[in-house]
Each structure stands twice: as C-alpha cells, then as structure tokens.
C-alpha atoms as a PDB file:
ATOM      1  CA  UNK A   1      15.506 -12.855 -19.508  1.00  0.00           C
ATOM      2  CA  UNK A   2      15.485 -13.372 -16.152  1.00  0.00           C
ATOM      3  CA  UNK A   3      18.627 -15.126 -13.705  1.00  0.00           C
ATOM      4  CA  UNK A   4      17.987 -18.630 -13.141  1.00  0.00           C
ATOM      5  CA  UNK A   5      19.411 -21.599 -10.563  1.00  0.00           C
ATOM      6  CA  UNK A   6      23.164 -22.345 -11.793  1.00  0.00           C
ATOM      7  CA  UNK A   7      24.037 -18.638 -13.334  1.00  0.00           C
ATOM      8  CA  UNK A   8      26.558 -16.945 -11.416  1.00  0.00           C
ATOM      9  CA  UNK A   9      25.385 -13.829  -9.628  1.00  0.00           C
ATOM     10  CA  UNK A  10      26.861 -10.098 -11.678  1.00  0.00           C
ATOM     11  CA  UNK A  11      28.450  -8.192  -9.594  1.00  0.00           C
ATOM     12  CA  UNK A  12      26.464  -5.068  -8.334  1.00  0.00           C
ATOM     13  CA  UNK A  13      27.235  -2.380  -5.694  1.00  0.00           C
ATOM     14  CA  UNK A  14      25.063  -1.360  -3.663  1.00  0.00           C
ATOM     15  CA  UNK A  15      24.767   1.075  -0.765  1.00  0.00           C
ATOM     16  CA  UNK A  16      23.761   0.826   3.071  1.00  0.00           C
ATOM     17  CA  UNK A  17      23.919   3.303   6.155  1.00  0.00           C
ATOM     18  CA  UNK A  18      26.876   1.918   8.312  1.00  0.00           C
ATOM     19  CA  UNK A  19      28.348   3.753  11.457  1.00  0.00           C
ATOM     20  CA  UNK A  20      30.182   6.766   9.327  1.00  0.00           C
ATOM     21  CA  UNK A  21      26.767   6.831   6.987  1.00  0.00           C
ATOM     22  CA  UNK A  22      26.478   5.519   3.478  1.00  0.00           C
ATOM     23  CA  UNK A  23      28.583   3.076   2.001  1.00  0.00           C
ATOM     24  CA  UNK A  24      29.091   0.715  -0.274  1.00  0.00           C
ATOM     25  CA  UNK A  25      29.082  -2.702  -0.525  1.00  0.00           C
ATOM     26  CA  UNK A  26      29.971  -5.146  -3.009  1.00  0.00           C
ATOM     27  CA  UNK A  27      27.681  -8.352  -3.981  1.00  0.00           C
ATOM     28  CA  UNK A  28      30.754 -10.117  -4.563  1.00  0.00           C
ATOM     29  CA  UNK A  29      32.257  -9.341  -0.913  1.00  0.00           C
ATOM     30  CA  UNK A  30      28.939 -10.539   0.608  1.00  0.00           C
ATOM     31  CA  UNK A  31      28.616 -13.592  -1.411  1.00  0.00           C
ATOM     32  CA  UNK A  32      32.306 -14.872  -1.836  1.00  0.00           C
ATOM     33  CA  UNK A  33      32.417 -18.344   0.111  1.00  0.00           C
ATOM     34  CA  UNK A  34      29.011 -17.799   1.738  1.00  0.00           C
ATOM     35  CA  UNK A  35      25.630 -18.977   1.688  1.00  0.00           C
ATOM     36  CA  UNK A  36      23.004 -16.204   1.419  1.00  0.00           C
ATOM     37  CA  UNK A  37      19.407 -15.391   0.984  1.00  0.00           C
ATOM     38  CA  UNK A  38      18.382 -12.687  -0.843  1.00  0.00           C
ATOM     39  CA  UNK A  39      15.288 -11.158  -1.530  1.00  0.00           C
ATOM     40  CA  UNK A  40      13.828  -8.358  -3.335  1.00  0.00           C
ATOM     41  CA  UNK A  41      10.478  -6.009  -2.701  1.00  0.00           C
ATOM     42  CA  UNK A  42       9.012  -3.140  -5.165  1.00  0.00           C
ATOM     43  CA  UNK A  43       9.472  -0.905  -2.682  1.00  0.00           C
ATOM     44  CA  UNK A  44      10.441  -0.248   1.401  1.00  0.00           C
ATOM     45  CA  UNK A  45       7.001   0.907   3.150  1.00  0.00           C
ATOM     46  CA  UNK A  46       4.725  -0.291  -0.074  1.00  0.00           C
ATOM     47  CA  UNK A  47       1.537  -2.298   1.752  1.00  0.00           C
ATOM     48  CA  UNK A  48       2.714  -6.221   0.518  1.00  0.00           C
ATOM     49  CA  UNK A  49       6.668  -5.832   1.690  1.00  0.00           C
ATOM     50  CA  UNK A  50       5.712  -4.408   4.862  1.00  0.00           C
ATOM     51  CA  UNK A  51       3.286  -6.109   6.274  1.00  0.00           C
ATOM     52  CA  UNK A  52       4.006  -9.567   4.401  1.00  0.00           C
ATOM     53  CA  UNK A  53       7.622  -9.983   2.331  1.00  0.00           C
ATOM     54  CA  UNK A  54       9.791  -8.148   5.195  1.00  0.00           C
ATOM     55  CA  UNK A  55       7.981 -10.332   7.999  1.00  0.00           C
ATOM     56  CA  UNK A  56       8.284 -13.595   6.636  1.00  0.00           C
ATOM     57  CA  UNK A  57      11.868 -13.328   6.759  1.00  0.00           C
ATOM     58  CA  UNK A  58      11.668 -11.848  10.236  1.00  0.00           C
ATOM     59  CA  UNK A  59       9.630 -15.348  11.284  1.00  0.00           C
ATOM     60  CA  UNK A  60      12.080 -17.525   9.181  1.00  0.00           C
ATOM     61  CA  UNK A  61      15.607 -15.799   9.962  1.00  0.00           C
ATOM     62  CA  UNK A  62      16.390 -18.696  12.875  1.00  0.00           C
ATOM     63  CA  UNK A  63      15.305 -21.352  10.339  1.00  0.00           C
ATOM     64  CA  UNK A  64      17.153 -20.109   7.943  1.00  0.00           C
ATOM     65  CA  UNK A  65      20.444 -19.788   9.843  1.00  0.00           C
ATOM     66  CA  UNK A  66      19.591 -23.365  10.817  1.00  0.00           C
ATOM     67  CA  UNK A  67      20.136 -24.428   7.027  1.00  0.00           C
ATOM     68  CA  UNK A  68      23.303 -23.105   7.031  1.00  0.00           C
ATOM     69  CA  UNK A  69      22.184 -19.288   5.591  1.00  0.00           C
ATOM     70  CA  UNK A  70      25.073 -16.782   6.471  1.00  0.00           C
ATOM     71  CA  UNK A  71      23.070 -13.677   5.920  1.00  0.00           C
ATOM     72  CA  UNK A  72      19.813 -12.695   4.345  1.00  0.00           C
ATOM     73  CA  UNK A  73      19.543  -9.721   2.802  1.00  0.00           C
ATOM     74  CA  UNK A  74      16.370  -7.187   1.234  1.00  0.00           C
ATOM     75  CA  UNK A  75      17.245  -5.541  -1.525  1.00  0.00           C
ATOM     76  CA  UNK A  76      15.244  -2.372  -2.958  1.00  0.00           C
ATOM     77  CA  UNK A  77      15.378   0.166  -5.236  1.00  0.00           C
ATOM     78  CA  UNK A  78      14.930   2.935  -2.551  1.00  0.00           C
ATOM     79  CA  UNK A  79      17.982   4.909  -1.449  1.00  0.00           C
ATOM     80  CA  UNK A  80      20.076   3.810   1.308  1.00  0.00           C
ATOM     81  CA  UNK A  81      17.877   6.122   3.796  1.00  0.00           C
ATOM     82  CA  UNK A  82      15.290   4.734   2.848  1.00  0.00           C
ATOM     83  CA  UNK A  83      16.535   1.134   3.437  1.00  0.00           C
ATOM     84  CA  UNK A  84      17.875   1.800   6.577  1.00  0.00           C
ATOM     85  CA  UNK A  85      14.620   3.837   8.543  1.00  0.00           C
ATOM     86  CA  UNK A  86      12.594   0.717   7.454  1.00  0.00           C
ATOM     87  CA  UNK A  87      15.159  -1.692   8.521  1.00  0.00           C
ATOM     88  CA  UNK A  88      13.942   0.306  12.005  1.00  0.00           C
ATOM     89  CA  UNK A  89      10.398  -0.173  11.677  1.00  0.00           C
ATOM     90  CA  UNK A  90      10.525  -3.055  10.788  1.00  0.00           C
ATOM     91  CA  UNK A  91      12.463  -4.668  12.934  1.00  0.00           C
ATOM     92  CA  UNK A  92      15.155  -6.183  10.366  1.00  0.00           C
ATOM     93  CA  UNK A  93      17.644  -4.319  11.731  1.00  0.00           C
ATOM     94  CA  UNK A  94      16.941  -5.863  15.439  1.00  0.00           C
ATOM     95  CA  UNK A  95      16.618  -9.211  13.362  1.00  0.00           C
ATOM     96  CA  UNK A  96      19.825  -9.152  11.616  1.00  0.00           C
ATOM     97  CA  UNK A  97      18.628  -9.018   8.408  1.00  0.00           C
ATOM     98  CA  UNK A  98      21.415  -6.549   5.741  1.00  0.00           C
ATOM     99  CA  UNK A  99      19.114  -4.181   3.700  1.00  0.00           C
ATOM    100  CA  UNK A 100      20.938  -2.693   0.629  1.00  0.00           C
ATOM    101  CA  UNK A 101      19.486   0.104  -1.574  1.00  0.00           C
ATOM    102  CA  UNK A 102      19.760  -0.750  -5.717  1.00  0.00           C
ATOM    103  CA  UNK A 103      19.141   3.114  -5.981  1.00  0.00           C
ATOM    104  CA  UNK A 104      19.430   3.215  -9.663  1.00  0.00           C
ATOM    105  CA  UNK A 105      17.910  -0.327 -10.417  1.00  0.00           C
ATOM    106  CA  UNK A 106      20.907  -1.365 -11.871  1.00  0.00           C
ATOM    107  CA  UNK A 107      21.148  -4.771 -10.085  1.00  0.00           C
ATOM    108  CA  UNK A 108      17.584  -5.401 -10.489  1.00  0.00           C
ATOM    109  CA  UNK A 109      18.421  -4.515 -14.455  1.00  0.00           C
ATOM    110  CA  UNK A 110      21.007  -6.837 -14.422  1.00  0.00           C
ATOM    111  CA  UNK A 111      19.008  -9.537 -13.691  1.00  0.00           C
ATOM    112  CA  UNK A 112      15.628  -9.115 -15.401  1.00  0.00           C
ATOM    113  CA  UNK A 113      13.704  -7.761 -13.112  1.00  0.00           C
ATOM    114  CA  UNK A 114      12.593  -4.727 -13.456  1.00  0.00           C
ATOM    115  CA  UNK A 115       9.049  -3.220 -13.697  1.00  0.00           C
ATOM    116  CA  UNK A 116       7.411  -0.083 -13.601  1.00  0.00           C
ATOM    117  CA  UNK A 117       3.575   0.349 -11.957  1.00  0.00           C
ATOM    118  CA  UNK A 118       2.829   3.923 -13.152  1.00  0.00           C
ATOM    119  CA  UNK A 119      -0.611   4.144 -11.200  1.00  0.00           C
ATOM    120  CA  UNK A 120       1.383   3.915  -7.980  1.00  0.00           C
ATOM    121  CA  UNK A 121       4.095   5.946  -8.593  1.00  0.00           C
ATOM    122  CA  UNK A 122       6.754   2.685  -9.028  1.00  0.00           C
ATOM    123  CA  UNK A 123       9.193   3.263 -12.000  1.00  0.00           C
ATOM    124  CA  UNK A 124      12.607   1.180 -12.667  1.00  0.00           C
ATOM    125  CA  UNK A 125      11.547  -0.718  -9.914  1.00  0.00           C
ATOM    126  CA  UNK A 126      12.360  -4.605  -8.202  1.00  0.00           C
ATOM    127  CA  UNK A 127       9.921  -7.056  -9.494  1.00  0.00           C
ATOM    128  CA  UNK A 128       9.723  -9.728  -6.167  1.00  0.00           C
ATOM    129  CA  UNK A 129      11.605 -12.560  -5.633  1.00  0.00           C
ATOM    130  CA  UNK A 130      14.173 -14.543  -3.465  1.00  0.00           C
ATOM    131  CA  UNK A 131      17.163 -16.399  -4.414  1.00  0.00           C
ATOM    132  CA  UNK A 132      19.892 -18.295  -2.413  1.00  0.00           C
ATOM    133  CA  UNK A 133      23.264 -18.143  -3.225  1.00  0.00           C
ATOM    134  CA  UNK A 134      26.016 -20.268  -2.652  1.00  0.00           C
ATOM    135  CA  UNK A 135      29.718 -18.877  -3.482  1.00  0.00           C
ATOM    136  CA  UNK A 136      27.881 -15.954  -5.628  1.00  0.00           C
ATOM    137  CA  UNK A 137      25.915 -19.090  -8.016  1.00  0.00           C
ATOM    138  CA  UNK A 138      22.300 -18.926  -7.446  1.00  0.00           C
ATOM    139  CA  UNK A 139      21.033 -22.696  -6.033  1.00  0.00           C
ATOM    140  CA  UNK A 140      17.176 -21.635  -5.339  1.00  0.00           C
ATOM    141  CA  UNK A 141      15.570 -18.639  -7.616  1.00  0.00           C
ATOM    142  CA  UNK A 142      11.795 -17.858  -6.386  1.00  0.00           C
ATOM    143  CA  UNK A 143      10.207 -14.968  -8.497  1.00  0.00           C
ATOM    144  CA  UNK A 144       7.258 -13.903  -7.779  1.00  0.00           C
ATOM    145  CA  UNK A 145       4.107 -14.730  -9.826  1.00  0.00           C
ATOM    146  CA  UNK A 146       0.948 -13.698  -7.435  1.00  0.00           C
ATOM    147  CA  UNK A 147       0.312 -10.175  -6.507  1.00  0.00           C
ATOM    148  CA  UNK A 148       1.577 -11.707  -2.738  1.00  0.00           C
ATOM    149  CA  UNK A 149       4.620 -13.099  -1.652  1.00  0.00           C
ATOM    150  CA  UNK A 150       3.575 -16.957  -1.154  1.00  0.00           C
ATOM    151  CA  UNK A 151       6.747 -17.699  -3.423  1.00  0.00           C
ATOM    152  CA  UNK A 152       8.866 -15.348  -2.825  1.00  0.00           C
ATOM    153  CA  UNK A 153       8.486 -15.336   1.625  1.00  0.00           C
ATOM    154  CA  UNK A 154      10.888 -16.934   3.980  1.00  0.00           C
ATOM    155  CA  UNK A 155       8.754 -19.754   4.605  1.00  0.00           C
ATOM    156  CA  UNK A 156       8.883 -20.941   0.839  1.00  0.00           C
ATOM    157  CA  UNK A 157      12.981 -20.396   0.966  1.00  0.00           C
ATOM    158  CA  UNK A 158      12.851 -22.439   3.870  1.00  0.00           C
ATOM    159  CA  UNK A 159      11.218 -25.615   2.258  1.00  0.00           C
ATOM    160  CA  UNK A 160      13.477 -24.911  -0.665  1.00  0.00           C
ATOM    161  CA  UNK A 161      16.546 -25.507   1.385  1.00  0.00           C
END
C-alpha cells in the first residue's frame, strides 16, 4: 500500500554529491518545519524524466516558491553520481532543484512504490509521483497513472497548491 495525504513521511537517508563528495542527508532534516515538493522518476537519463518530469519542475520552480515551497527535490534510485551529472544536464542544479539518490530503493520501498520493468533494464526501481510535504506529513500525493507525467509534473503540483 502506497503513502497517502495525512501519513507522516518515514524517515529515509539518502545520499547527494556536496563540496567534499557524497553525503548524506536525512528526510527528516530536509522536511522538519518546511514545506517541500518532492518528486520521484524511474530513472535519471530514462527518455520521460528527462525530457518531461525533470523539466516541468524546471518551468514551475518560481511558481512553486511562490506557494510558499522551500525546496523541491528529485528523488531516484540511481547512485548519488548519477544524480548529481544529471542535475548538470539538466539544468536542476542551475535551477535549484536538491536531487538525492535512493540507491538501494529503500525509500521508494518504504512507501509503496517500487517497480521493476525487466525489458528495460529497471529493477527495484521509483514508480513516478510527486508529493508535498508540510512538517514531514504529506498534504498533496500525485502518483503517477499514465505512462507520462501529466500527474505527477510541476504544473499539476502547482494547481494542487
């Protein structure tokens, strides 16, 4: 069963490439007191999150921050090199958007939504979605249900909130 609006967020850790390299980072320290966005892909690179999921949060980050969003952050389970070279070509990095690497799916686990597409190589993956979060309690919760990311983009979280 999946997370829905009203559960509290589990706590994960997850890792990111900071100044000194890899690191971790709490959910808990990111959410504690804050407003947040935070949105999942399959997979960093993978045809829909590049050129859709990733973007739409790239055109929606200023009216986002408008609604009172502290941070919005991609989550993946790709390791934190991964994450952080496609924060780069992207242009989330530039746009101030966090991405975290769920390396061993355990987040996405914790939350029921995980999936595996063996004829492209995706195992223990993300399914997609988007959440906010106020205070770690999840107010909007967006999965996924096309093969796109109409439900899950920044323009849907922005008509949410």
């Amino acid at each position: 069963m999946s997370i829905s609006v009203g559960d509290k967020l589990p706590e994960a850790t997850f890792v990111r490439i900071g100044a000194n390299g890899p690191e971790e980072v709490t959910l808990s320290s990111l959410t504690k007191g804050r407003k947040v966005v935070i949105f999942a892909v399959p997979g960093a690179f993978t045809p829909t999150c590049h050129s859709a999921h990733m973007p739409s949060f790239i055109d929606a980050k200023d009216q986002l921050k408008a609604k009172g969003v502290d941070e919005i952050i991609c989550v993946a389970v790709n390791d934190a090199f991964v994450m952080h070279s496609w924060a780069e070509a992207t242009g989330a990095s530039k746009a101030g958007i966090t991405l975290l690497s769920d390396g061993d799916g355990a987040f996405a686990k914790s939350i029921g939504m995980v999936f595996d597409a063996p004829p492209v190589g995706l195992f223990g993956r993300s399914k997609r979605y988007a959440m906010a979060a106020e205070d770690g309690v999840v107010t909007v919760w967006h999965p996924e249900t096309t093969s796109g990311c109409e439900i899950s983009g920044g323009a849907a979280m922005v008509e949410a909130l």
